[in-house]
Protein backbone atom coordinates (compact mmCIF):
# COMPACT_ATOMS: atom_id res chain seq x y z
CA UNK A 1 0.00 0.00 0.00
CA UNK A 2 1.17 3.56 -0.77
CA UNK A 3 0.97 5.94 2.52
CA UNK A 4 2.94 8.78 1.05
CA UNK A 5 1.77 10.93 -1.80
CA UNK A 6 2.88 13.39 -4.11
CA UNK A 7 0.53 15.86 -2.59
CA UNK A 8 2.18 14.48 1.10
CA UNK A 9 5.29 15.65 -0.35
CA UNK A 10 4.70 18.50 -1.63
CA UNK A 11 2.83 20.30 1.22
CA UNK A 12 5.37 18.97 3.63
CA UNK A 13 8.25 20.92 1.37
CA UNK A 14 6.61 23.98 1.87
CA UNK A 15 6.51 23.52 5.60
CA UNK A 16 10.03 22.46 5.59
CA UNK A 17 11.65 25.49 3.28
CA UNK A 18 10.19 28.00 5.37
CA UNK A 19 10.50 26.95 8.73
CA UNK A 20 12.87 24.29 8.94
CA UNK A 21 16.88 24.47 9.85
CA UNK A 22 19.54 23.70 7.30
CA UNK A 23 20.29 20.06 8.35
CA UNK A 24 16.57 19.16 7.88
CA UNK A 25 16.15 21.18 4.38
CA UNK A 26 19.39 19.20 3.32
CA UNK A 27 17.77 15.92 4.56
CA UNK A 28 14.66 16.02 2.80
CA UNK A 29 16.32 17.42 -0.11
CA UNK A 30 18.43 14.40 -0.32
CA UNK A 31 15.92 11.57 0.72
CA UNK A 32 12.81 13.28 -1.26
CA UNK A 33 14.51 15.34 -4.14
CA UNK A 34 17.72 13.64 -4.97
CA UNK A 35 19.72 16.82 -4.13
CA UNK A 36 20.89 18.52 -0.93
CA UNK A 37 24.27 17.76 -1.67
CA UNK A 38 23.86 13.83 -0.95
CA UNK A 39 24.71 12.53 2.12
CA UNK A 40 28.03 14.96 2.14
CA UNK A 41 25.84 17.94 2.20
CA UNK A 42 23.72 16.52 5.31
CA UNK A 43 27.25 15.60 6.69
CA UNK A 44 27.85 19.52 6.53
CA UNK A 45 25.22 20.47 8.02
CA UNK A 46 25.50 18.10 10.72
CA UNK A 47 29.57 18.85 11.46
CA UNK A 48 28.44 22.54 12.59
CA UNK A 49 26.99 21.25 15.87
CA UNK A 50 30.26 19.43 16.20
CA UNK A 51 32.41 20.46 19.24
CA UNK A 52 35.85 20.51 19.66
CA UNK A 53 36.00 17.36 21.74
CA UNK A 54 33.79 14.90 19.05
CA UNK A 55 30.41 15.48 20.59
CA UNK A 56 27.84 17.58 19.61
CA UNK A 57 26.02 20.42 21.16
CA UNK A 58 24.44 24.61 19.77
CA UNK A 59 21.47 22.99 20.13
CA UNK A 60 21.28 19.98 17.71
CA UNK A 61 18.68 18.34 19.53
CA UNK A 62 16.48 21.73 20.33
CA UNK A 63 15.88 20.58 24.10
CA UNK A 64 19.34 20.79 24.78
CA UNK A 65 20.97 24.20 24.22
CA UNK A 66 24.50 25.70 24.91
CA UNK A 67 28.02 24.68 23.70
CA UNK A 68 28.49 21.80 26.17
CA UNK A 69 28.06 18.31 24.16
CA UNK A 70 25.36 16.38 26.33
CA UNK A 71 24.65 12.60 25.83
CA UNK A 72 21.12 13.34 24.97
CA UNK A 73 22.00 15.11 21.84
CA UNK A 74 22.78 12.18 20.19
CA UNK A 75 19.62 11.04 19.80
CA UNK A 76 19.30 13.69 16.68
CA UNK A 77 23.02 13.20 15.70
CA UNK A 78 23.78 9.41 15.41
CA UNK A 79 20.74 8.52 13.08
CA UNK A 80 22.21 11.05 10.91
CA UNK A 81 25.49 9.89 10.97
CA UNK A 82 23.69 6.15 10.35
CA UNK A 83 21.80 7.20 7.36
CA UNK A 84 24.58 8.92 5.64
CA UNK A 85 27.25 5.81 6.40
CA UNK A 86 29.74 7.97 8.16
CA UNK A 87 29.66 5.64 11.52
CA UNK A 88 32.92 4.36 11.33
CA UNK A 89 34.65 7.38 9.66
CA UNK A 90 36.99 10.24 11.65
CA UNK A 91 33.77 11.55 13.18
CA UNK A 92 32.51 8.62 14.91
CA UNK A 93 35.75 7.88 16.52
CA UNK A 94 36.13 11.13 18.21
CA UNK A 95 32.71 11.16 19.30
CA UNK A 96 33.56 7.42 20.99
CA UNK A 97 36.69 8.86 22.05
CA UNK A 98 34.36 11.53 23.96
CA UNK A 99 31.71 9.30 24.95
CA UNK A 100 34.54 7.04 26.75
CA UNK A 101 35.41 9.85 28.93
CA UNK A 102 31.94 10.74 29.97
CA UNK A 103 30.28 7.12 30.54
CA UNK A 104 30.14 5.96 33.82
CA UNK A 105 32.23 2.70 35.12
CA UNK A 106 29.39 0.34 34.19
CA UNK A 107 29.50 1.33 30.94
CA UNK A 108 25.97 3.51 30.65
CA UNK A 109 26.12 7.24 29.60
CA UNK A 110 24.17 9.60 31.81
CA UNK A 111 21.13 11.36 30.21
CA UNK A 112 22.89 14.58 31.24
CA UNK A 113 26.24 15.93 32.44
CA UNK A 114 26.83 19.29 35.31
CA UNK A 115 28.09 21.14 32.33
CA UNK A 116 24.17 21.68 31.28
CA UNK A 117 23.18 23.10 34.05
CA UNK A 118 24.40 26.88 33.33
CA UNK A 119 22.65 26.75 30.08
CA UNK A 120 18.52 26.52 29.60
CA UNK A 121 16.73 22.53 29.23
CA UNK A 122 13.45 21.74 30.11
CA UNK A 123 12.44 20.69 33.51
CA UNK A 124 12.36 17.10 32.50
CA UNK A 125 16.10 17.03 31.94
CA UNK A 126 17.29 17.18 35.33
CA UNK A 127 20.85 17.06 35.96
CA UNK A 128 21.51 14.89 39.30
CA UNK A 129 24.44 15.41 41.40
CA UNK A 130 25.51 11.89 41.32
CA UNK A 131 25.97 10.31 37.93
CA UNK A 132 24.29 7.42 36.51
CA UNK A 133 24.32 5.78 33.36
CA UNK A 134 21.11 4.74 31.27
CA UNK A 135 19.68 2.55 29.22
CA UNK A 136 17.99 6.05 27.76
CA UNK A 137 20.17 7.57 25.79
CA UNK A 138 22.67 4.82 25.59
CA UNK A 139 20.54 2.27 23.83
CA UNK A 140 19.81 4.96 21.84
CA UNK A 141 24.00 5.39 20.91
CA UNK A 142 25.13 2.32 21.00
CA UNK A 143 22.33 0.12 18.56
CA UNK A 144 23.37 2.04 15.30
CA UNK A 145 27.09 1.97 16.07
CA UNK A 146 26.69 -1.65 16.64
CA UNK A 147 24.76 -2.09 13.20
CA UNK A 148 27.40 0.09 12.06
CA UNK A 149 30.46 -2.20 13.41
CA UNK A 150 32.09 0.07 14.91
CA UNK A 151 35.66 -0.91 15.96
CA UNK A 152 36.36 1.12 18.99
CA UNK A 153 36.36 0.11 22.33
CA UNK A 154 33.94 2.24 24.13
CA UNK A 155 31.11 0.26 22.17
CA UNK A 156 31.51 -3.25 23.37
CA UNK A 157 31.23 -1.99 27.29
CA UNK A 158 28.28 0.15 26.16
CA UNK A 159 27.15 -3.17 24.61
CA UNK A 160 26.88 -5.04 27.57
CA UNK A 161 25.24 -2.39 29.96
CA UNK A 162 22.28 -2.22 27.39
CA UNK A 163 22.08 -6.06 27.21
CA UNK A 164 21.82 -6.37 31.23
CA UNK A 165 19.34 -3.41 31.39
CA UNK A 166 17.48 -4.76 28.78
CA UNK A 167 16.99 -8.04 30.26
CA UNK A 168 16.48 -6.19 33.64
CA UNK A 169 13.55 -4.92 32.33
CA UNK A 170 11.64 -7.32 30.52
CA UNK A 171 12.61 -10.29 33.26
CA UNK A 172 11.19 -8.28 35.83
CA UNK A 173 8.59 -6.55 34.36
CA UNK A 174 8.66 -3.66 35.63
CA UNK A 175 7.00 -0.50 34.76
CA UNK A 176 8.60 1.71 32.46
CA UNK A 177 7.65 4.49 29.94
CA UNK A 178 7.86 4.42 26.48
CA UNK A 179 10.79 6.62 25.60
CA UNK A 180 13.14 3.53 27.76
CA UNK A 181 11.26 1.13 24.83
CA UNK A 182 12.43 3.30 21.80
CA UNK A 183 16.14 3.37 23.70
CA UNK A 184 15.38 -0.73 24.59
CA UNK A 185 14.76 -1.34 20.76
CA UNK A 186 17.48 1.20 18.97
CA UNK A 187 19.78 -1.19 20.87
CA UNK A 188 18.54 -4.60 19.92
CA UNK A 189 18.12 -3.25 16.16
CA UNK A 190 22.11 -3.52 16.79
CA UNK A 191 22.58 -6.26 19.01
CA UNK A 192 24.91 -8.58 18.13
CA UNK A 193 23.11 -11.58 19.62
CA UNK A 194 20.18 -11.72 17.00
CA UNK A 195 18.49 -14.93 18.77
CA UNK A 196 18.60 -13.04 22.51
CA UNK A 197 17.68 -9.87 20.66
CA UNK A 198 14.64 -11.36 19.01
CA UNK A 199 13.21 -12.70 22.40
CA UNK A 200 14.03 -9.71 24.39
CA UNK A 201 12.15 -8.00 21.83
CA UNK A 202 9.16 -10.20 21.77
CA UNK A 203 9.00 -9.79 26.00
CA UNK A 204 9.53 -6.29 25.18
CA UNK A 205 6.42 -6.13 23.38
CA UNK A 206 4.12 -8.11 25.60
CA UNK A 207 5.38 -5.56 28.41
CA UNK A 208 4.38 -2.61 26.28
CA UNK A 209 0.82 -4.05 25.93
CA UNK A 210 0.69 -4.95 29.33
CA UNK A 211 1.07 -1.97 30.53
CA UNK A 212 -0.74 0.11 27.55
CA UNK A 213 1.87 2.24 26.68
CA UNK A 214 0.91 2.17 22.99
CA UNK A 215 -2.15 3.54 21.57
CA UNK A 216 -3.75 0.66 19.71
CA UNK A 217 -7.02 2.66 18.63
CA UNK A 218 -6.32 5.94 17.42
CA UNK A 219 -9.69 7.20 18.21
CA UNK A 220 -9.44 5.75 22.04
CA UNK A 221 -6.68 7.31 23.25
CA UNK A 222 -7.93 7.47 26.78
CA UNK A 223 -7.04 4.06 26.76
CA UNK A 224 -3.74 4.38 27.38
CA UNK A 225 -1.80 5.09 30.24
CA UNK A 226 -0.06 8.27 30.55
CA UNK A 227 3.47 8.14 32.32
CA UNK A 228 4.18 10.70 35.04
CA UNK A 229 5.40 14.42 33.58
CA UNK A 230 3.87 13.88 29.88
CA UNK A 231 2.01 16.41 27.84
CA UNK A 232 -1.92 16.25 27.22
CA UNK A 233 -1.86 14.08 23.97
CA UNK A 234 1.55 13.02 24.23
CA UNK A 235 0.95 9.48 23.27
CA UNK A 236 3.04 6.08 21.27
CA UNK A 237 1.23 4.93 18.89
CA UNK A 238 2.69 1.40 16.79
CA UNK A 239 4.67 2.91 13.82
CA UNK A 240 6.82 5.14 16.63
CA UNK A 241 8.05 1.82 17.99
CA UNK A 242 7.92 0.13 14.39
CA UNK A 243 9.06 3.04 12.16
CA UNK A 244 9.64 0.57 9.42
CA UNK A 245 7.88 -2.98 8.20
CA UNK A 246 11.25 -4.98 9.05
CA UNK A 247 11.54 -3.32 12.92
CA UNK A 248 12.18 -5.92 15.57
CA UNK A 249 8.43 -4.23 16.83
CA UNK A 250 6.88 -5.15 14.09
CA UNK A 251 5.47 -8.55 14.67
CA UNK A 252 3.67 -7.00 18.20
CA UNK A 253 0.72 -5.54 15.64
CA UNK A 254 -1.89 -6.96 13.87
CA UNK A 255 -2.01 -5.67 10.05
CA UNK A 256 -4.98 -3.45 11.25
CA UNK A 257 -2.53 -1.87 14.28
CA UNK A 258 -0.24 -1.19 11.75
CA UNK A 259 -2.35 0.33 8.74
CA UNK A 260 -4.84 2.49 11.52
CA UNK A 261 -1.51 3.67 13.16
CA UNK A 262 -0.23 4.93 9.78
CA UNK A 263 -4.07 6.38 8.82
CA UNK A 264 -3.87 8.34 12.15
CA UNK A 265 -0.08 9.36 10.41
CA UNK A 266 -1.10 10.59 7.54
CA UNK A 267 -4.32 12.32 8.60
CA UNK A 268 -2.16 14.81 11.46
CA UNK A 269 -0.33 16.31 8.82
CA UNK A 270 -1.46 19.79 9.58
CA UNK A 271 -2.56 22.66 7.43
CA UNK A 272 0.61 23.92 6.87
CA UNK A 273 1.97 21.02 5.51
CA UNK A 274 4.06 19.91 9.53
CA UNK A 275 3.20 17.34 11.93
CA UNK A 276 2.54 18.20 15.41
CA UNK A 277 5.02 17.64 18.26
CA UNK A 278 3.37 15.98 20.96
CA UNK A 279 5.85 16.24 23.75
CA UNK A 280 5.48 18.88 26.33
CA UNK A 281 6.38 22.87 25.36
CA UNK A 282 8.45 24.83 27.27
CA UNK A 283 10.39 27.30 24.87
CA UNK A 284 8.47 28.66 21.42
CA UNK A 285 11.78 28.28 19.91
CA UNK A 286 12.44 24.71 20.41
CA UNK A 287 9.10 24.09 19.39
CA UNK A 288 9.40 25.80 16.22
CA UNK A 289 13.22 23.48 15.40
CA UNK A 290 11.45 20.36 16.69
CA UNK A 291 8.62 19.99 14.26
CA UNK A 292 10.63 19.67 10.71
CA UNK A 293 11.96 16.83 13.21
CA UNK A 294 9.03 15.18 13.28
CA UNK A 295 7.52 16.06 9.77
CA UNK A 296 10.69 14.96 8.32
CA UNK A 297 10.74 11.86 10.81
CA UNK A 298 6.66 11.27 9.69
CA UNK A 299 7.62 11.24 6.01
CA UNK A 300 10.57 8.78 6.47
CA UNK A 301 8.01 6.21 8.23
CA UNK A 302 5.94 7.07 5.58
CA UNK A 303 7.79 6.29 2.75
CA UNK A 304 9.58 3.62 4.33
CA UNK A 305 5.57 1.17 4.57
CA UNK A 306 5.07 2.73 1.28
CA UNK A 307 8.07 0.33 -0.24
């Protein structure tokens, strides 16, 4: 079935030339238009939220602002990095290089390091006085490095802590909330154990049900349940966990999951041609850098079940 349109397309480009920064113009340009420079132009782009030390920072991921590279600014640099095949070049090494000095002894990254806190973040991102390493962000990191093959060192330890969390998790069953899934499954897309990833994935899903943190009926959202701190209509629905039909979260939804999840996709395209972002506000301007994000992220799931 074809979910993405020429009309799609086209109203999304005018969204994304007039609002949207230079990395996402170049990335739909390349992905949509065959232009953009190719993946050496979104490279460009991308190197200008580089910092001296290999990380990233300026505000890459617009939550995060201020020259100090933060673990959770990965999130919007290594899928870039994926898509354009530089993991594994000079860049990815430094930025490995960095992470190893940052990550704490059992291998996890922190969410957040003290050098945020002079510089403005949302309430959500808190940054404790005693550091502890997560499976959020560094599932997140690690799984396309580890698709990638990365040779350097810091991945293998990184590796590990994701694997014990991961099992930690699902064994026990304990409540979560569903950003710690999307971190969960970015590293078992990469794990190197595709039998244990598999199963961890399949308890992974069961857990996600159990405890409705997916909206399986797009017009019953009530139904799920809404983890501590989100925004009104803040919700999962299947194609955020299964972006693409061969996702390790594929198999937890029927056909009709799947095909209302991308309806309710295509329909929230808005009148100007963006999708909404459905995380809590708490600066106009990241607001404003965060939806080509998402429209650009909506038209890559798009085309991607449109294949």
């Amino acid at each position: 079935m074809t979910w993405i349109s020429d009309d799609v397309i086209e109203r999304a480009a005018r969204f994304l030339w007039t609002t949207a920064r230079v990395l996402e113009q170049r990335r739909f340009a390349w992905h949509f238009l065959g232009g953009g420079g190719g993946p050496g132009g979104v490279l460009d782009a991308l190197d200008a939220y580089r910092t001296e030390d290999g990380g990233y920072a300026y505000g890459l991921e617009p939550d995060v602002r201020g020259p100090a590279p933060q673990p959770s600014t990965l999130r919007a640099a290594v899928p870039v990095l994926a898509e354009t095949g530089a993991l594994g070049d000079t860049r990815t090494a430094a930025l490995c290089d960095w992470l190893a000095g940052v990550t704490e002894p059992d291998g996890g990254v922190p969410a957040a390091l003290p050098t945020l806190r002079p510089y403005p973040h949302p309430p959500w991102i808190r940054v404790p006085d005693a550091l502890t390493g997560g499976l959020l962000p560094t599932g997140w990191i690690v799984g396309p490095m580890l698709r990638a093959d990365v040779p350097h060192p810091w991945v293998a330890g990184a590796s590990d802590f994701c694997r014990g969390a991961v099992d930690a998790l699902t064994e026990s069953r304990a409540e979560t909330h569903p950003y710690e899934v999307h971190a969960a499954l970015a590293y078992l897309e990469g794990a190197p154990d595709r039998v244990w990833a598999r199963e961890a994935a399949a308890r992974l899903g069961e857990l996600v049900r159990e405890q409705r943190l997916v909206v399986l009926d797009p017009t019953h959202p009530e139904q799920v349940r809404i983890p501590p701190g989100y925004a009104a209509g803040e919700f999962h629905f299947p194609h955020d966990y299964a972006p693409a039909p061969d996702s390790l979260a594929r198999p937890w939804f029927s056909e009709t999951e799947i095909e209302n999840s991308l309806t309710h996709l295509v329909n929230s395209q808005e009148e100007d041609g963006g999708w909404p972002v459905r995380w809590a506000r708490w600066s106009p301007t990241t607001h404003t850098e965060a939806r080509p994000m998402v429209t650009l992220d909506a038209l890559l799931i798009l085309r991607d079940y449109s294949k």
